[in-house]
C-alpha atoms as a PDB file:
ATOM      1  CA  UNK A   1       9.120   4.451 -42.010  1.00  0.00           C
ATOM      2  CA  UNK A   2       6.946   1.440 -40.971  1.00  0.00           C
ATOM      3  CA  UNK A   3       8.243  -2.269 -41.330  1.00  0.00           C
ATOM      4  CA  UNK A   4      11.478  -4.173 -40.404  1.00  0.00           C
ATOM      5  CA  UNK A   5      14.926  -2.733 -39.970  1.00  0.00           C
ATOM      6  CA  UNK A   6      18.088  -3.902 -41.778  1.00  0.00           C
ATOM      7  CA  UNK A   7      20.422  -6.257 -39.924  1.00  0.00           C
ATOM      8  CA  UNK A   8      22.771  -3.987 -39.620  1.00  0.00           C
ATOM      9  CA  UNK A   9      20.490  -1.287 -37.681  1.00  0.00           C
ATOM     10  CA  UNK A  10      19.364  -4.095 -35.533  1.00  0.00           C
ATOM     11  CA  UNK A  11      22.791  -3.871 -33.495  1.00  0.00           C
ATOM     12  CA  UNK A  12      22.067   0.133 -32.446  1.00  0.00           C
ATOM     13  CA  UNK A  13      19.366  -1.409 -30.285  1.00  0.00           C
ATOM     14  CA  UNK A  14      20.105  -3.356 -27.222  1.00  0.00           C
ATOM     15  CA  UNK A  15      19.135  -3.938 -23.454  1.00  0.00           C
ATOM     16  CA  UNK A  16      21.350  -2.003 -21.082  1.00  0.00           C
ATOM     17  CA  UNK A  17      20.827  -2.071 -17.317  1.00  0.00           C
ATOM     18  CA  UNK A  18      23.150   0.089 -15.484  1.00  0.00           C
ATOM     19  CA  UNK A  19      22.406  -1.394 -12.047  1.00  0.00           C
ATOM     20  CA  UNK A  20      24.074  -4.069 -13.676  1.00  0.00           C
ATOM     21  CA  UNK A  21      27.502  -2.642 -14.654  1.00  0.00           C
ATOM     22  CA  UNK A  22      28.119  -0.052 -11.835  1.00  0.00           C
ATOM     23  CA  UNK A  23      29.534  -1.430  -8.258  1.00  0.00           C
ATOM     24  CA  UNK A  24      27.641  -1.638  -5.505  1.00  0.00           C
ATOM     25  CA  UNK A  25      30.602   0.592  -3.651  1.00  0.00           C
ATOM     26  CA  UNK A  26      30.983   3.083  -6.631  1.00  0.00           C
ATOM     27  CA  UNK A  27      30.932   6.967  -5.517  1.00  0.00           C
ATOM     28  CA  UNK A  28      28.054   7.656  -8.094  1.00  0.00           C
ATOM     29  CA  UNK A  29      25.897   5.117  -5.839  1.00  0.00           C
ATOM     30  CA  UNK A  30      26.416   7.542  -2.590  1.00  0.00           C
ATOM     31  CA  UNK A  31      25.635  10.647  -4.530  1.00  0.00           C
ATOM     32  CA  UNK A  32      22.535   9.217  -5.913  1.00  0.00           C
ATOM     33  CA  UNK A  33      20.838   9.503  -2.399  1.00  0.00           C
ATOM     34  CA  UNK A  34      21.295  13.037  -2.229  1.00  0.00           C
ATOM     35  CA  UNK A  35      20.228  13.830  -5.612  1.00  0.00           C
ATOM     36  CA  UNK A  36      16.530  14.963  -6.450  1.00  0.00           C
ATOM     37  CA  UNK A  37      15.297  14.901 -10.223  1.00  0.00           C
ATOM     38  CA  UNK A  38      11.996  15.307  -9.952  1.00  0.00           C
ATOM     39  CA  UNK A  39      11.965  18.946 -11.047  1.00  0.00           C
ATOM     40  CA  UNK A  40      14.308  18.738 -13.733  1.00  0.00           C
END
């Protein structure tokens, strides 16, 4: 369906950046490095 949402769906939709909200020092953050997606 074309056109403008309702208010209400408006709020599913929202800017997230996780660099933003994980610590520079978080475990995830040292894994990353040693992870390789490209073939998934």
């Amino acid at each position: 369906m074309m056109g403008n949402l309702p208010p209400a769906q408006n709020a599913l939709f929202y800017d997230f950046c996780l660099e933003k909200h994980i610590p520079k020092n978080h475990l995830l953050r040292h894994i990353n490095q040693f992870l390789d997606f490209d073939r998934v």
